[in-house]
Protein backbone atom coordinates (compact mmCIF):
# COMPACT_ATOMS: atom_id res chain seq x y z
CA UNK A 1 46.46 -22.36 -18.34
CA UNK A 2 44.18 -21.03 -21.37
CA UNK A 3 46.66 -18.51 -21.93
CA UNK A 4 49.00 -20.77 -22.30
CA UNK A 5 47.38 -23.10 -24.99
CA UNK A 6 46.15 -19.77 -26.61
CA UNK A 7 49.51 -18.22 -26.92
CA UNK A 8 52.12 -21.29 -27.10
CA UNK A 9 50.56 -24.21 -27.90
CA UNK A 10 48.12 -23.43 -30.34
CA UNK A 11 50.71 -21.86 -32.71
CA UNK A 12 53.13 -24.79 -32.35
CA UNK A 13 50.50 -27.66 -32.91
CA UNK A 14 49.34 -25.21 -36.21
CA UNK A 15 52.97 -24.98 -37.51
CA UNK A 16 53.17 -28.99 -37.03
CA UNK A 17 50.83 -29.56 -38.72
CA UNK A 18 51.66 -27.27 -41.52
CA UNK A 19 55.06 -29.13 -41.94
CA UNK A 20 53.30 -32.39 -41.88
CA UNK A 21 51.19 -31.47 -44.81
CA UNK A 22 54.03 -30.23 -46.58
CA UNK A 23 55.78 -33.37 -46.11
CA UNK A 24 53.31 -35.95 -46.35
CA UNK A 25 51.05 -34.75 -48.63
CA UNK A 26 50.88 -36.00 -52.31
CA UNK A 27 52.05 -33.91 -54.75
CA UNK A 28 52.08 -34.32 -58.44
CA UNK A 29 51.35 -31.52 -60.62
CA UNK A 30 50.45 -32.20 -64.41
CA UNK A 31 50.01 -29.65 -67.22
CA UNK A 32 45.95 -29.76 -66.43
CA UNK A 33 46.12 -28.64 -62.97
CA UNK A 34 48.60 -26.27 -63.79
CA UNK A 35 46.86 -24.56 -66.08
CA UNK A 36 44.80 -21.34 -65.37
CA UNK A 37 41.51 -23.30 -65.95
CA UNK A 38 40.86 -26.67 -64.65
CA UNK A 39 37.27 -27.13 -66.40
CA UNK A 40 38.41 -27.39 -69.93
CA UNK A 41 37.52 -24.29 -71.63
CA UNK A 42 40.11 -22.49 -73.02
CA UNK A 43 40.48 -18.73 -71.65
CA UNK A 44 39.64 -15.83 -73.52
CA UNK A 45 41.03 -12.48 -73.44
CA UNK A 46 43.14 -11.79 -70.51
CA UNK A 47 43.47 -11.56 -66.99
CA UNK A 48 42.41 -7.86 -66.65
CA UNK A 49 39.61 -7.50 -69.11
CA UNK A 50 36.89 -5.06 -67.82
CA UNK A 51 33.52 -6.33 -67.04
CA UNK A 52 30.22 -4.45 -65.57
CA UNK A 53 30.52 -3.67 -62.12
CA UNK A 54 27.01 -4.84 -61.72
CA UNK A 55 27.94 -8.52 -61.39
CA UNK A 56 29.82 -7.55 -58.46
CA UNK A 57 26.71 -5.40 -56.94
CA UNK A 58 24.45 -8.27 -57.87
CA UNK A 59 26.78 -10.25 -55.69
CA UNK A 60 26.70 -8.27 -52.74
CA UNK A 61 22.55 -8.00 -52.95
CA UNK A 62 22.26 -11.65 -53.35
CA UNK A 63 24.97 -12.21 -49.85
CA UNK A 64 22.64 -9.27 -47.52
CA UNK A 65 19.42 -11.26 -48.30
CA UNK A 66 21.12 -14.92 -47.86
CA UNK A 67 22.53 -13.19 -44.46
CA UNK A 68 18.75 -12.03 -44.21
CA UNK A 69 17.66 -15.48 -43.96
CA UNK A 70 20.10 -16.65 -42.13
CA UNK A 71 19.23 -13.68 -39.40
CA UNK A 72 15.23 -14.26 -39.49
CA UNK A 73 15.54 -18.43 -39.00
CA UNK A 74 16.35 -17.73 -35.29
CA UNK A 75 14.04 -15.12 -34.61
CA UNK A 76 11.04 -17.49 -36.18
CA UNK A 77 12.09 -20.58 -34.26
CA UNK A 78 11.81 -18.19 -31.12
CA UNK A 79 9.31 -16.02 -31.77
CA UNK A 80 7.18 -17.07 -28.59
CA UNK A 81 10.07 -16.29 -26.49
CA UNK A 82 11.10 -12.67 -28.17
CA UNK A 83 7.13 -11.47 -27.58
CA UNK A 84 6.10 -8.74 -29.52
CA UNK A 85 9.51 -6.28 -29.16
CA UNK A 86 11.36 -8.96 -31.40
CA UNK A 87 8.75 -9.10 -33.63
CA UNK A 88 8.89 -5.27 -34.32
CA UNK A 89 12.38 -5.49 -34.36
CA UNK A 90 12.27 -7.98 -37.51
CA UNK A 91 10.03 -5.79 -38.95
CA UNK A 92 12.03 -2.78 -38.75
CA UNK A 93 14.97 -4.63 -40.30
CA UNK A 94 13.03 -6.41 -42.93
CA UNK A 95 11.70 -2.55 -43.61
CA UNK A 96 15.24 -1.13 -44.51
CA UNK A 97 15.88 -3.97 -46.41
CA UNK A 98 13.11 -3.29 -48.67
CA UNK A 99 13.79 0.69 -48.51
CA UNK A 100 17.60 -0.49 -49.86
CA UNK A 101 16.36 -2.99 -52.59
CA UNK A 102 13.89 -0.90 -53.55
CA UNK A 103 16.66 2.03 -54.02
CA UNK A 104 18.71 -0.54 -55.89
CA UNK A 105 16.15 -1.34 -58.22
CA UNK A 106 14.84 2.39 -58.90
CA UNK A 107 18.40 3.70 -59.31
CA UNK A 108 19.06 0.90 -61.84
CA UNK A 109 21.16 -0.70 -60.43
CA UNK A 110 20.22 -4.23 -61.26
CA UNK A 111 18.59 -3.67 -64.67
CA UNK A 112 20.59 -5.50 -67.14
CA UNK A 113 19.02 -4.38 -70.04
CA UNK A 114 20.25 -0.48 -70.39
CA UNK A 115 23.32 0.57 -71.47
CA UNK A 116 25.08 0.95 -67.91
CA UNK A 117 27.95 3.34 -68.90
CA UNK A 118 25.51 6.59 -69.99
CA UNK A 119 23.23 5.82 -67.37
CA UNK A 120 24.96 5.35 -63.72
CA UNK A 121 27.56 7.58 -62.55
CA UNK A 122 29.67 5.24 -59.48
């Protein structure tokens, strides 16, 4: 019976409700919402200007310590019932985390203030 809902159902009830949407759903497209930028500023330069790579590393730092977080919230609500092994086990991950931002930061990574093209090879 799951496999049935899994493998017929489930795909017929999704395309359904895709059609519905499609059909039902208001639609009335003005210049503003057409436009590449709904917030009002107008854009500048193009679509494939070049911009530091370190926006995008600063992005991926800031998601692996919000993904931190959302790891050690569980293991301090139950830190009575993951005795002392779980405790070591947070500590050995919150370890390589430092050993990685620590890397980051002494490679350069996330100093804005140098000149980033003579100084990091990627």
């Amino acid at each position: 019976m799951t496999l049935f809902i899994l493998l017929i159902f489930v795909p017929i009830l999704v395309l359904i409700l895709l059609i519905l949407n499609v059909l039902l759903a208001p639609s009335n497209p003005d210049q503003e919402k057409m436009s590449s930028y709904e917030c009002g500023f107008e854009s500048v330069g193009g679509p494939r200007n070049q911009f530091q790579i370190a926006f995008y590393i600063v992005a991926i730092l800031f998601l692996i310590f919000d993904l931190e977080i959302c790891l050690f919230f569980p293991l301090a609500a139950c830190l009575t019932q993951v005795s002392m092994y779980g405790f070591i086990v947070g500590i050995i991950f919150i370890f390589i985390l430092t050993l990685g931002f620590v890397f980051e930061y002494g490679s350069g990574v996330i100093n804005f203030t140098k000149n980033r093209s003579q100084d990091i090879d990627y």
